[in-house]
Protein backbone atom coordinates (compact mmCIF):
# COMPACT_ATOMS: atom_id res chain seq x y z
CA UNK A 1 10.56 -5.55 -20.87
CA UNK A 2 9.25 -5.82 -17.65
CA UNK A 3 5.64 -3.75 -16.70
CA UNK A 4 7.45 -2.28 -13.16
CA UNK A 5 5.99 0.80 -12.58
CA UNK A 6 8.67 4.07 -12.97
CA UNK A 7 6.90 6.19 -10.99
CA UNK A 8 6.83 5.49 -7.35
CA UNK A 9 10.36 2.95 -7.83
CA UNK A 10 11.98 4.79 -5.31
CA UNK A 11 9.62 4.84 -2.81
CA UNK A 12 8.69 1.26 -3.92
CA UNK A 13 12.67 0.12 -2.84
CA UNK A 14 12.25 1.91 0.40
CA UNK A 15 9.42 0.01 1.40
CA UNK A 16 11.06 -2.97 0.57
CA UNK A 17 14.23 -2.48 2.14
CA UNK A 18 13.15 -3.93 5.93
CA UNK A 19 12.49 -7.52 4.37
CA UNK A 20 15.32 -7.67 1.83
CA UNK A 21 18.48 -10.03 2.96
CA UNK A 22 21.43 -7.38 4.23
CA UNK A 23 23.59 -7.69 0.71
CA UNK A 24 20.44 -6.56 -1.25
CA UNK A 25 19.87 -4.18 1.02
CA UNK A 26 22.98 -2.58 0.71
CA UNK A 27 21.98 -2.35 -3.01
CA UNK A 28 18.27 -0.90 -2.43
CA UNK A 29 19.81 1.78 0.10
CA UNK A 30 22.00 2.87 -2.51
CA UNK A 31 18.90 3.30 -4.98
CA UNK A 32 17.48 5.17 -2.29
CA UNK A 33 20.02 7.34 -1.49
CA UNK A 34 20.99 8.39 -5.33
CA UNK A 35 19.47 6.65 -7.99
CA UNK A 36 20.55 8.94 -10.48
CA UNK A 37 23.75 8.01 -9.44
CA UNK A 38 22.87 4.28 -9.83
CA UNK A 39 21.35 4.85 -13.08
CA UNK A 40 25.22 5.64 -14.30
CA UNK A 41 26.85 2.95 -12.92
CA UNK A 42 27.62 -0.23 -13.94
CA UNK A 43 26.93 -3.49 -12.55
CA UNK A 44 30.35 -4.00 -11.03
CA UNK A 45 30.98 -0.31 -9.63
CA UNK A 46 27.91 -0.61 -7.95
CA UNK A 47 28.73 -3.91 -6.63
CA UNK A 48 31.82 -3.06 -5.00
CA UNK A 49 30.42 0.30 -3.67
CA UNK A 50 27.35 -1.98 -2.00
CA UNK A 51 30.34 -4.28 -0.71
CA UNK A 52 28.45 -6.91 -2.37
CA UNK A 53 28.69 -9.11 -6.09
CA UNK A 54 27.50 -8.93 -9.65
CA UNK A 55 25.06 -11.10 -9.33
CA UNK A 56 23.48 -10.21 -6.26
CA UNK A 57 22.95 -6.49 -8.47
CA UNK A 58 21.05 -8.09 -10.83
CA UNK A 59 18.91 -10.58 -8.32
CA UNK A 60 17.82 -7.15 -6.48
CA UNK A 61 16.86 -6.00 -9.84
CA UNK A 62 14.51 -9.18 -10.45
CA UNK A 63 13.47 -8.94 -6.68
CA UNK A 64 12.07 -4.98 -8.05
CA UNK A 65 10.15 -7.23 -11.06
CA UNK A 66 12.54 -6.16 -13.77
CA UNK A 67 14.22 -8.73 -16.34
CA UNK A 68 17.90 -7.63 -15.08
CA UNK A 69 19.88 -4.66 -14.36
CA UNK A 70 20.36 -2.63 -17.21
CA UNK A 71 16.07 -2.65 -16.90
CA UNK A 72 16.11 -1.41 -13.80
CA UNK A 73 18.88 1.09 -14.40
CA UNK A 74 16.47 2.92 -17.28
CA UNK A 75 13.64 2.65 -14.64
CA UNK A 76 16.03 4.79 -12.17
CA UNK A 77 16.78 6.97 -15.03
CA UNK A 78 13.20 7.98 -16.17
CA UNK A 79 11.89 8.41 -12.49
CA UNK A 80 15.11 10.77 -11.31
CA UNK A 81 13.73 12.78 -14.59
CA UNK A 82 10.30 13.06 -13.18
CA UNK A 83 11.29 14.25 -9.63
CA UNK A 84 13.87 16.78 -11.37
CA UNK A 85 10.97 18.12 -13.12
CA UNK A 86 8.88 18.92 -10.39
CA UNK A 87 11.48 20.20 -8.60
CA UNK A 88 10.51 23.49 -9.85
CA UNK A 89 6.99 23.54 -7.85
CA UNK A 90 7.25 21.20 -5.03
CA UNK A 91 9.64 20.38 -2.48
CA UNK A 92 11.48 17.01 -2.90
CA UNK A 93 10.95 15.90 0.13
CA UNK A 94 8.03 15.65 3.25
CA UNK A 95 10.33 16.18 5.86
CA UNK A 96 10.31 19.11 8.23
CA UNK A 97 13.00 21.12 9.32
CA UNK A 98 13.18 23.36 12.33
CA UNK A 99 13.53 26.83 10.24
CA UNK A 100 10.18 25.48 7.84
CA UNK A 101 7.62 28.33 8.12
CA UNK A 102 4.31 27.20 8.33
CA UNK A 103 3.88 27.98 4.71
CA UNK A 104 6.38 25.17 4.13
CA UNK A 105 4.83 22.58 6.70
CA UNK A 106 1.45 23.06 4.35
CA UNK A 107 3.42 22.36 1.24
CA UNK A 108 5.67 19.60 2.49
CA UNK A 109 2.38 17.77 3.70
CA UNK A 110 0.90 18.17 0.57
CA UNK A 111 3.78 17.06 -1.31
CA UNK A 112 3.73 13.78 0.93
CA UNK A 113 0.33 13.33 0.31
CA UNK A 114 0.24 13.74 -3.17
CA UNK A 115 3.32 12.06 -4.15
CA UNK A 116 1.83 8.83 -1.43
CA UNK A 117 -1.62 8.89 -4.16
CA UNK A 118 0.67 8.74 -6.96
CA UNK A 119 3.04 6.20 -6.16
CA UNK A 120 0.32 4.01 -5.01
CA UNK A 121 -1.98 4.16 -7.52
CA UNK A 122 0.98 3.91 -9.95
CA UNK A 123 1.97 0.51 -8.27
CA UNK A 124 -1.41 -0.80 -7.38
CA UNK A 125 -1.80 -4.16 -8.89
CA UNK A 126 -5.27 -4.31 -11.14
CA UNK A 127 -4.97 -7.30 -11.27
CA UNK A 128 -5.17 -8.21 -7.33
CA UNK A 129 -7.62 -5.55 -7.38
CA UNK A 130 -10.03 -7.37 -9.62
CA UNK A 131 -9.83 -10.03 -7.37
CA UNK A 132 -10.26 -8.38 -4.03
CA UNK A 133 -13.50 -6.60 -6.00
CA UNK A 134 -14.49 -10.62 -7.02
CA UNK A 135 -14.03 -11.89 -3.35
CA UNK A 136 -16.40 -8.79 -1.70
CA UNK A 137 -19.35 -8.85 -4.07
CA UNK A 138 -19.47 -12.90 -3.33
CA UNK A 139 -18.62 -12.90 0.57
CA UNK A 140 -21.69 -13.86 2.64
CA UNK A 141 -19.91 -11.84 5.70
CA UNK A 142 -17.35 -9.17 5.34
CA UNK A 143 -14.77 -8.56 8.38
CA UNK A 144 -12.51 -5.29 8.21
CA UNK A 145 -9.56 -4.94 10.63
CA UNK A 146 -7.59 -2.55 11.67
CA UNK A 147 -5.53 -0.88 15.11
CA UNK A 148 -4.52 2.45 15.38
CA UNK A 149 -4.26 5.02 12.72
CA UNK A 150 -5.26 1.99 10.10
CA UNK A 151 -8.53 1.89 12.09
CA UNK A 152 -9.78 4.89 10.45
CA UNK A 153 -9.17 3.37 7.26
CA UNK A 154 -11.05 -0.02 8.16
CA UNK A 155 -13.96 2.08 9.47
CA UNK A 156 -13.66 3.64 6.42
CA UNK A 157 -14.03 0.86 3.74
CA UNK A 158 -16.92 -0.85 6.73
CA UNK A 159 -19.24 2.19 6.33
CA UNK A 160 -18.32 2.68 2.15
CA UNK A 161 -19.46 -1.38 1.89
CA UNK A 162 -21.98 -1.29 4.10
CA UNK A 163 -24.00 1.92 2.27
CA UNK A 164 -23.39 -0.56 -0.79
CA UNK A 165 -25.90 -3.00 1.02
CA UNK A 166 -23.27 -5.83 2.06
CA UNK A 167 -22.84 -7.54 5.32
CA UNK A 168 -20.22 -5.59 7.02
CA UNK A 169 -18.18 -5.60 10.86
CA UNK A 170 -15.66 -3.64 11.57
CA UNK A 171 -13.39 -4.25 14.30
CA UNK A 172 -10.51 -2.22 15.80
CA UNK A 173 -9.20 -4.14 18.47
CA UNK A 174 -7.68 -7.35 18.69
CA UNK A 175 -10.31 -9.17 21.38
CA UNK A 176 -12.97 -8.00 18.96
CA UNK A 177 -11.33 -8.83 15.35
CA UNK A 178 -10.49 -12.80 16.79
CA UNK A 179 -14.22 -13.11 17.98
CA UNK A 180 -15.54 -12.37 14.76
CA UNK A 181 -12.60 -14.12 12.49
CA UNK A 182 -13.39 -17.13 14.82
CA UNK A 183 -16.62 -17.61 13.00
CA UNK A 184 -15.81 -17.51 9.36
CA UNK A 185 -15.50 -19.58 6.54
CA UNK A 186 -15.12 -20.20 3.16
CA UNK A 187 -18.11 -18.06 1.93
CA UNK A 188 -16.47 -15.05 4.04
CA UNK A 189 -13.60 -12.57 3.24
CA UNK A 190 -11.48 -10.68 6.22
CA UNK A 191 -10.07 -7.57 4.64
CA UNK A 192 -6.78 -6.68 7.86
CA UNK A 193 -5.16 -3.21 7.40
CA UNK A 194 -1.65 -2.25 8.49
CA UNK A 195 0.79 0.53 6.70
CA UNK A 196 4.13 -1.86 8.82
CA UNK A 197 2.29 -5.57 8.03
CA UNK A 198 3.64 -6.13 11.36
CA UNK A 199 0.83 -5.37 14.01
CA UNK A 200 -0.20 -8.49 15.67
CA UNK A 201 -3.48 -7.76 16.37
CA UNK A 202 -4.43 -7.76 12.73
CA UNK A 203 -1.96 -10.68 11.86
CA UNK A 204 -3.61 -13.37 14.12
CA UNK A 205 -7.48 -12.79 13.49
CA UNK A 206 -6.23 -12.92 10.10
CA UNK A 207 -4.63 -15.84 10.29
CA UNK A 208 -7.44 -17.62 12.32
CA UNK A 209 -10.10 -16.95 9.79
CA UNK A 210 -7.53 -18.27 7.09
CA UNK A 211 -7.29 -21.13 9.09
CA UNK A 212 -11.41 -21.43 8.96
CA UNK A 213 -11.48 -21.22 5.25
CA UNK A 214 -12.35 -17.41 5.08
CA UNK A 215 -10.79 -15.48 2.00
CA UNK A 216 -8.11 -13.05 3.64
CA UNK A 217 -6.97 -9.47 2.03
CA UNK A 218 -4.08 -7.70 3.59
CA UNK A 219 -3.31 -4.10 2.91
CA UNK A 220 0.05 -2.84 3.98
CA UNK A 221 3.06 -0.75 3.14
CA UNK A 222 5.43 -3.48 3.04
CA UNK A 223 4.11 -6.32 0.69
CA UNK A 224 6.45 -9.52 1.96
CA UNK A 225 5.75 -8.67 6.10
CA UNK A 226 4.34 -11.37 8.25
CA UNK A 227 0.31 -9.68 7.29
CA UNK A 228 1.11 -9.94 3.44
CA UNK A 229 2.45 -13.62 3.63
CA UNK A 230 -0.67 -14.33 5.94
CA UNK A 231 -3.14 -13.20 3.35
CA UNK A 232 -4.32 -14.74 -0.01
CA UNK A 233 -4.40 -11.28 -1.76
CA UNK A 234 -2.30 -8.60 -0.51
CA UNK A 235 -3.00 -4.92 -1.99
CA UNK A 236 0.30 -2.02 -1.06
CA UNK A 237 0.25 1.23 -0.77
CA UNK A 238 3.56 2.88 -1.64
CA UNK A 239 4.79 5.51 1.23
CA UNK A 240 7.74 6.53 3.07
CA UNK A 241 7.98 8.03 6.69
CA UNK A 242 9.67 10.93 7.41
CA UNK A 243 10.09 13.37 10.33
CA UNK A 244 7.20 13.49 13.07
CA UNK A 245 6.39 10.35 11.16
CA UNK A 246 4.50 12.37 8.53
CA UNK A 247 4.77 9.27 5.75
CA UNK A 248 2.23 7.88 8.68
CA UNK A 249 0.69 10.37 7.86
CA UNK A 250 0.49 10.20 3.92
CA UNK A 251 -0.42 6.54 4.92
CA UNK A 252 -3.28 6.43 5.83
CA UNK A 253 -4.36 9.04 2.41
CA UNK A 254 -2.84 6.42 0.67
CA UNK A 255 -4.90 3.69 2.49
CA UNK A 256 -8.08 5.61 1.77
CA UNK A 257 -7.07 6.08 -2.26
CA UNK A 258 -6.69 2.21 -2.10
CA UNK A 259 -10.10 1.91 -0.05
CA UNK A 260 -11.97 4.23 -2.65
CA UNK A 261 -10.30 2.07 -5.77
CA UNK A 262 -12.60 -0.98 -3.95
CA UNK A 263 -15.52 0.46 -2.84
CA UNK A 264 -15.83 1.52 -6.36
CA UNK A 265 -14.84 -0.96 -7.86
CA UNK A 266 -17.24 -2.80 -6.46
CA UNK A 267 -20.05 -0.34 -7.06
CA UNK A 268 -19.20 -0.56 -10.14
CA UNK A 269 -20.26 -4.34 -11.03
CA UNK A 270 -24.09 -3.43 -10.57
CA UNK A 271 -24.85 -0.13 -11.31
CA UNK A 272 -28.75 -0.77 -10.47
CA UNK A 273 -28.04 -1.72 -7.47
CA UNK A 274 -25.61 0.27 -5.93
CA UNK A 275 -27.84 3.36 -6.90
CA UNK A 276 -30.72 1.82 -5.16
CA UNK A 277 -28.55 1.38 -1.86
CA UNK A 278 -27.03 4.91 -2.22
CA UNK A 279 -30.28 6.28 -2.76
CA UNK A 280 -32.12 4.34 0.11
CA UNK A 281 -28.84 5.48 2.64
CA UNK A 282 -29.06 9.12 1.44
CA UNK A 283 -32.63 9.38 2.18
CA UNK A 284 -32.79 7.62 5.20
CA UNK A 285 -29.62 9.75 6.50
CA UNK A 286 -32.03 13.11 5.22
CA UNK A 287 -35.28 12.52 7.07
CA UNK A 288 -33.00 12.70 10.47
């Protein structure tokens, strides 16, 4: 049986949805829209209700990482069980509605938020991890990109790395980013952040310091957009917008959970040394 994550599926299909081809889509959007629903069907109903075939079902289902469709249909199963049962204490969905109170703006936020740390840490691949953690605590030079509301998140991991003692830039514009992915190489890693995977001026100083031999990390939303197939190691958060783009919002929380998960990961390979950096930044920071 395949190790696909349960929790987080859902949101897992939506993000996929934009790079799927439009027959699969059809398939994902119906997995988004009930999977409960989908969970009952068979292969063939749901076939002909997607307008699609059989085996175009069960290549979606691979595309999700599972072994076939009756996989993915338990999958669908067990996670519509987890969202009934918290349907009790939370709302089951972020989105805002012209009658919410501003009681219910604070809980629909923090439903989006929490559910965003969840699903991502649910789907984050260790493995990857590991070797975004390997890549850092070997780089000579570390770049971090990002534009935007992903900025914050790249100054973020820069200033987290940097107290660590490593050689950190951040950049968060694109005349910037290329100047400084311009001079790397192999002994270098450029870490670009962006929730679409889309944003240009992350893509291309990304894909110049690939060309120079640099080790490139994307993080992004969508893991097959143009960033993600740029990168050697791509790390996803797992988030959905929703109305005044508040899944932008739960973003860039999610971005930070995945920015914690490698700043202490790599803190955590030498524990003597990290506490001699922390301890030299704290006290320096103190005597101001």
């Amino acid at each position: 049986m395949s190790e696909a994550p349960t929790v987080g599926l859902v949101s897992r299909v939506r993000g996929m949805l934009p790079e799927l081809r439009p027959a699969e889509r059809r398939v994902g959007e119906a997995v988004v829209a009930d999977p409960l629903l989908v969970a009952r069907e068979s292969v063939t109903s749901l076939a002909e209700r997607c307008r699609t075939s059989p085996p175009t079902v069960v290549r979606f289902a691979q595309h999700m990482g599972f072994s076939g469709f009756p996989e993915l249909k338990l999958a669908l199963a067990t996670a519509a069980g987890i969202e009934e049962g918290r349907s009790s204490r939370a709302p089951l969905s972020g989105d805002m509605d012209p009658s919410d109170t501003l009681a219910d703006i604070v809980a629909k936020i923090g439903y989006a938020d929490s559910r965003a740390v969840e699903s991502t840490t649910a789907g984050l691949d260790v493995g990857v991890l590991e070797q975004v953690v390997d890549a850092l605590v070997g780089a000579r030079r570390i770049d971090v990109f990002g534009i935007g509301a992903s900025g914050l998140t790249a100054h973020d991991l820069g200033q987290k790395l940097s107290r660590l003692g490593l050689a950190v830039s951040v950049a968060t514009d694109r005349h910037a980013a290329m100047t400084l992915a311009s001079l790397r190489g192999p002994e270098d890693v450029v870490f670009s952040i962006s929730h679409s995977g889309a944003t240009s001026d992350v893509i291309e100083p990304l894909r110049v310091a690939g060309q120079g031999g640099a080790r490139t990390v994307a993080l992004t939303n969508h893991p097959r957009s143009p960033l993600a197939r740029r990168a050697d190691l791509v790390l996803a958060t797992t988030t959905r917008e929703t109305t005044f783009r508040s899944g932008a919002m739960a973003s860039r929380i999610a971005q930070l959970t995945v920015v914690d998960c490698v700043f202490v990961g790599v803190a955590a390979r030498d524990f003597e040394r990290t506490r001699r950096a922390l301890d030299a930044s704290f006290k320096a920071v103190g005597e101001l």
